[in-house]
C-alpha atoms as a PDB file:
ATOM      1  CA  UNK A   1      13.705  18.350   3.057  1.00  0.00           C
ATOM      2  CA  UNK A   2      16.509  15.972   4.402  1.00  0.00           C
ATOM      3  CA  UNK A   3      15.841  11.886   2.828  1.00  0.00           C
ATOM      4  CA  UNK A   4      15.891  10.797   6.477  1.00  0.00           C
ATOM      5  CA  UNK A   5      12.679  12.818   7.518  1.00  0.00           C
ATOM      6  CA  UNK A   6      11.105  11.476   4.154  1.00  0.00           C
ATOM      7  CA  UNK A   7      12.134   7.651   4.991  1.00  0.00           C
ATOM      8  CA  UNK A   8      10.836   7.900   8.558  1.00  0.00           C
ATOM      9  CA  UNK A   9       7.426   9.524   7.395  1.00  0.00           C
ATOM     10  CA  UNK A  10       7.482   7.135   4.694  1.00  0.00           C
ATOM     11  CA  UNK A  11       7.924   4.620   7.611  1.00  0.00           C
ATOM     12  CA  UNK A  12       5.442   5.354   9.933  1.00  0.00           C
ATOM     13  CA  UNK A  13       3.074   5.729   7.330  1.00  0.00           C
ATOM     14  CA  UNK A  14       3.417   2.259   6.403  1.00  0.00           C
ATOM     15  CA  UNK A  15       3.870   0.804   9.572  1.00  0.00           C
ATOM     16  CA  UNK A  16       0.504   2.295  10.389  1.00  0.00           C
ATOM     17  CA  UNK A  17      -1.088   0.885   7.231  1.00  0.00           C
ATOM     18  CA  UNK A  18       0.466  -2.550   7.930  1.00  0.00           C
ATOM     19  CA  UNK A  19      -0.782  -2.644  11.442  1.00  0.00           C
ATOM     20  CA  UNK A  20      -4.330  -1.944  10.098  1.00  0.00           C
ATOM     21  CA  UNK A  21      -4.344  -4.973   8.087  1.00  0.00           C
ATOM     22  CA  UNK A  22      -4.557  -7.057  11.310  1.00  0.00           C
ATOM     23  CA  UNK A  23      -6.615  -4.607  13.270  1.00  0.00           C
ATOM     24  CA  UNK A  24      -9.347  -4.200  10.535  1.00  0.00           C
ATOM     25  CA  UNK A  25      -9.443  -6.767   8.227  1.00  0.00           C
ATOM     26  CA  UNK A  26     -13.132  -6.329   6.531  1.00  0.00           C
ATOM     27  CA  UNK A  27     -11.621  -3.029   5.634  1.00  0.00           C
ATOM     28  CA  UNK A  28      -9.507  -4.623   3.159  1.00  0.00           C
ATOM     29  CA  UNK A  29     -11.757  -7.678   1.882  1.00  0.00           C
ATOM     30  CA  UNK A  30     -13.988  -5.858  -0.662  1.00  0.00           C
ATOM     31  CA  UNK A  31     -10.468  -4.086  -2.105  1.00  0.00           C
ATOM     32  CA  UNK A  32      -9.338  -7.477  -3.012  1.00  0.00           C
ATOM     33  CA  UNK A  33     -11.125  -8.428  -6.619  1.00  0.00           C
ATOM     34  CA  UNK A  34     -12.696 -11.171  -6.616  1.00  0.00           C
ATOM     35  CA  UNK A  35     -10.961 -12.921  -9.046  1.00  0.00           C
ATOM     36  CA  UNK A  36      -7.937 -13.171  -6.641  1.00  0.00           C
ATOM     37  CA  UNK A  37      -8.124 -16.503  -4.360  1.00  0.00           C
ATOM     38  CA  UNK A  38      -8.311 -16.198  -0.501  1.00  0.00           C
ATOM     39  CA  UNK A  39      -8.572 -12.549   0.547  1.00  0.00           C
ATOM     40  CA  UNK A  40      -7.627 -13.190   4.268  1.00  0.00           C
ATOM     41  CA  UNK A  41      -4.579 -14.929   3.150  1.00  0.00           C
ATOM     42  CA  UNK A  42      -4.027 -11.672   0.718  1.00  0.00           C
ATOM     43  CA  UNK A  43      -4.073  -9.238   3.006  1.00  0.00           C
ATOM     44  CA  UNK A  44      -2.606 -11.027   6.075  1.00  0.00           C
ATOM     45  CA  UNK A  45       0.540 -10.829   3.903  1.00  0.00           C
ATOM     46  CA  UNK A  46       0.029  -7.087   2.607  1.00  0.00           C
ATOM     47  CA  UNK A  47      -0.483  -6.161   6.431  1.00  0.00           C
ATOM     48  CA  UNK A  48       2.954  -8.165   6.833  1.00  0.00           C
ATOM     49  CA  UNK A  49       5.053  -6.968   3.965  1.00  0.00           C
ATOM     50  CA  UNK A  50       4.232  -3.663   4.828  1.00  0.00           C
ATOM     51  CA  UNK A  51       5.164  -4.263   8.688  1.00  0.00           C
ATOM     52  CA  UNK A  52       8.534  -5.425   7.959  1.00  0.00           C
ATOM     53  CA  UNK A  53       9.340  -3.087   4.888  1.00  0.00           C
ATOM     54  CA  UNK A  54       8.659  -0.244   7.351  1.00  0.00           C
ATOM     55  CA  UNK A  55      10.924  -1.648   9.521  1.00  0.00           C
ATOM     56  CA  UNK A  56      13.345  -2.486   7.059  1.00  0.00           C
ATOM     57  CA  UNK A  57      13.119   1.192   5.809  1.00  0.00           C
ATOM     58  CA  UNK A  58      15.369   2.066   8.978  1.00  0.00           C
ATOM     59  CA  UNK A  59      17.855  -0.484   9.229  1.00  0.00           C
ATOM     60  CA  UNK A  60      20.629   0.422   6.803  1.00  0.00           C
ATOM     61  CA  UNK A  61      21.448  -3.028   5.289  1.00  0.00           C
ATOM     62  CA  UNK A  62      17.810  -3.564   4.871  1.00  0.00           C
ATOM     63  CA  UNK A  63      16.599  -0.138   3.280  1.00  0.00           C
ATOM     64  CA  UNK A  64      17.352  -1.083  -0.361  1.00  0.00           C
ATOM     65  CA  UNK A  65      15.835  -3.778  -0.312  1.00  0.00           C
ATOM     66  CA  UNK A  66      12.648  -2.779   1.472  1.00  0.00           C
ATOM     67  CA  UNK A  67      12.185   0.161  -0.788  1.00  0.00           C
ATOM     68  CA  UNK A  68      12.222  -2.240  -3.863  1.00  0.00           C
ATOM     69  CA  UNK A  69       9.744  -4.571  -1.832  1.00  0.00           C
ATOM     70  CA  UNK A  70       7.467  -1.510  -1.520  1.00  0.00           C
ATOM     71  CA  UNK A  71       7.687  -0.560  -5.013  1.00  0.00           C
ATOM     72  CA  UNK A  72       6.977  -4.039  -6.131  1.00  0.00           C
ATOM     73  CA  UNK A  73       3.881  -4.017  -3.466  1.00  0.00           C
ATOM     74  CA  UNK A  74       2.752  -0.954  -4.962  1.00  0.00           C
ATOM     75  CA  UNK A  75       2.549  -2.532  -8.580  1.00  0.00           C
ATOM     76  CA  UNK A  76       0.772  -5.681  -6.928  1.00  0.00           C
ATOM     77  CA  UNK A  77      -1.934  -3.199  -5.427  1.00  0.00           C
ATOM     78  CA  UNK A  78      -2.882  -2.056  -8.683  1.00  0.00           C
ATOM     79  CA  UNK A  79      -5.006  -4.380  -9.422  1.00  0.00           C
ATOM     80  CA  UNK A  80      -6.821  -3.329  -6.215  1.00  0.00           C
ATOM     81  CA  UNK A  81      -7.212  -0.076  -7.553  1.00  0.00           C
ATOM     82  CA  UNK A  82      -8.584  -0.822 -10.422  1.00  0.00           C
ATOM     83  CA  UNK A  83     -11.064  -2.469  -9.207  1.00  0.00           C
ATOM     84  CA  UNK A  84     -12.246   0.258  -6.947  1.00  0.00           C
ATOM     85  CA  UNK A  85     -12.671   2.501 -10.285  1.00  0.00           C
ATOM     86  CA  UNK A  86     -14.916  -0.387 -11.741  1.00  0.00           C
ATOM     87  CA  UNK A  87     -17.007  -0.414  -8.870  1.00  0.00           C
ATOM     88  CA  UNK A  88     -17.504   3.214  -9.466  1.00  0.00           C
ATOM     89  CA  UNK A  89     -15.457   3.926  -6.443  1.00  0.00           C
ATOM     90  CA  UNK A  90     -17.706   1.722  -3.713  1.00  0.00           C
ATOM     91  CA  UNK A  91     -16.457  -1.390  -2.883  1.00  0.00           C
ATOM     92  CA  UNK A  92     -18.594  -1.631  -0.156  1.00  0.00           C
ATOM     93  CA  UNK A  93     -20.950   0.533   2.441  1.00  0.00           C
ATOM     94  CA  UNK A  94     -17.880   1.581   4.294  1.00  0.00           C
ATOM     95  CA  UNK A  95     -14.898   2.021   1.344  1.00  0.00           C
ATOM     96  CA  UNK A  96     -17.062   4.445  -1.402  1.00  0.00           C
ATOM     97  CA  UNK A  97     -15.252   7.535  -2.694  1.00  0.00           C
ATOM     98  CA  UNK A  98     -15.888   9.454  -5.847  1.00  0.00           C
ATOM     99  CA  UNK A  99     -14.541   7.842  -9.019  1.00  0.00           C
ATOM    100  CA  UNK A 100     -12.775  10.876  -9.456  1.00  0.00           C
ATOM    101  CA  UNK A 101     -10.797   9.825  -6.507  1.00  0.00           C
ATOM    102  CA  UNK A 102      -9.969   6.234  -7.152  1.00  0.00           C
ATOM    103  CA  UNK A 103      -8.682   7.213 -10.576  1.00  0.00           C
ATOM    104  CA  UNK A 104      -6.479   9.775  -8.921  1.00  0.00           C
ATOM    105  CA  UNK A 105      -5.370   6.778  -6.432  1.00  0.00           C
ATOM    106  CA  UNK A 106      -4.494   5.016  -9.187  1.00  0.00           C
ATOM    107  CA  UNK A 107      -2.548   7.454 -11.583  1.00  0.00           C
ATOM    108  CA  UNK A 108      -1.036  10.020  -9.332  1.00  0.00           C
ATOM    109  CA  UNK A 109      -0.871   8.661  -5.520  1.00  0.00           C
ATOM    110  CA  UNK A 110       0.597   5.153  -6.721  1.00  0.00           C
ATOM    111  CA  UNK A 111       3.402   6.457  -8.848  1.00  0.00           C
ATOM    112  CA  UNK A 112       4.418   9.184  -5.929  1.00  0.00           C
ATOM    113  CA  UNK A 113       4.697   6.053  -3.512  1.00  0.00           C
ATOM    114  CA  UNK A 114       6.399   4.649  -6.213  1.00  0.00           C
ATOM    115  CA  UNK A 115       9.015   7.034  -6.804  1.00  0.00           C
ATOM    116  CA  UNK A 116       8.923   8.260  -2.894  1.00  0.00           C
ATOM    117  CA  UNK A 117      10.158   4.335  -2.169  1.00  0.00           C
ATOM    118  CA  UNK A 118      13.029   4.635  -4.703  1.00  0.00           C
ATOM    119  CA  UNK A 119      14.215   8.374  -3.406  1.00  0.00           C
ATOM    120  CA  UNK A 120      14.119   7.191   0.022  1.00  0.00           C
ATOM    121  CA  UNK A 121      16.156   3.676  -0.979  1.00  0.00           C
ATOM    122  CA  UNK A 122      19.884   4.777   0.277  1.00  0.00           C
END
C-alpha cells in the first residue's frame, strides 16, 4: 500500500475526529479524568490539534511536524484511556464498552496510531 493512501486515510480520519470535538462535545467530557482542570478547554484544543495536524499531514513542509504532533497527542490521550479501563470501560451512559476493549484501546490501537503517524511522517 503506497504511504500517500495511508497519510490521506490517516488524514481524514483525524480530520473527522477533530471536527467531532466541536460538533459533540459531551462526547468527550466524561473521557477527560477528572483530575485534569477544565475539560471544555481540553478538548476544544484536542478537537483543534487534531484539525490542523490533519491538515498539516498534506502539506509537505508541514507533514513532519504534524506527524510528531500526533504522536505526542497520542501519548497525552493516554491518560484518557486509562481512565476508561478504571471505570470498567463506562465513562458515562453513552461511552461504555467492554473492559476488554478499552484495554485493547490502550495497548494495541494507541501504539498503531503511534507508529502509523511516524510511517506516514515523509
Amino acid at each position: 500500500m503506497k504511504i500517500s493512501f495511508l497519510r490521506y486515510l490517516f488524514a481524514i480520519l483525524l480530520l473527522g475526529a477533530g471536527i467531532n470535538h466541536f460538533l459533540n462535545p459531551e462526547l468527550y467530557y466524561p473521557l477527560i479524568p477528572p483530575w485534569l482542570p477544565n475539560p471544555w478547554l481540553l478538548n476544544l484544543l484536542s478537537g483543534l490539534l487534531e484539525v490542523l495536524f490533519a491538515v498539516g499531514l498534506m502539506t509537505k513542509s508541514l507533514r513532519k511536524i504534524s506527524a510528531l504532533g500526533i504522536i505526542g497527542l497520542m501519548i497525552l490521550f493516554i491518560p484518557a484511556h486509562i481512565h476508561h479501563i478504571q471505570m470498567d470501560g463506562c465513562v458515562s451512559d453513552e461511552i461504555c464498552i467492554p473492559v476488554w476493549a478499552a484495554w485493547i484501546r490502550l495497548v494495541i490501537l494507541q501504539p498503531l496510531l503511534i507508529v502509523w503517524a511516524w510511517a506516514i511522517r515523509k
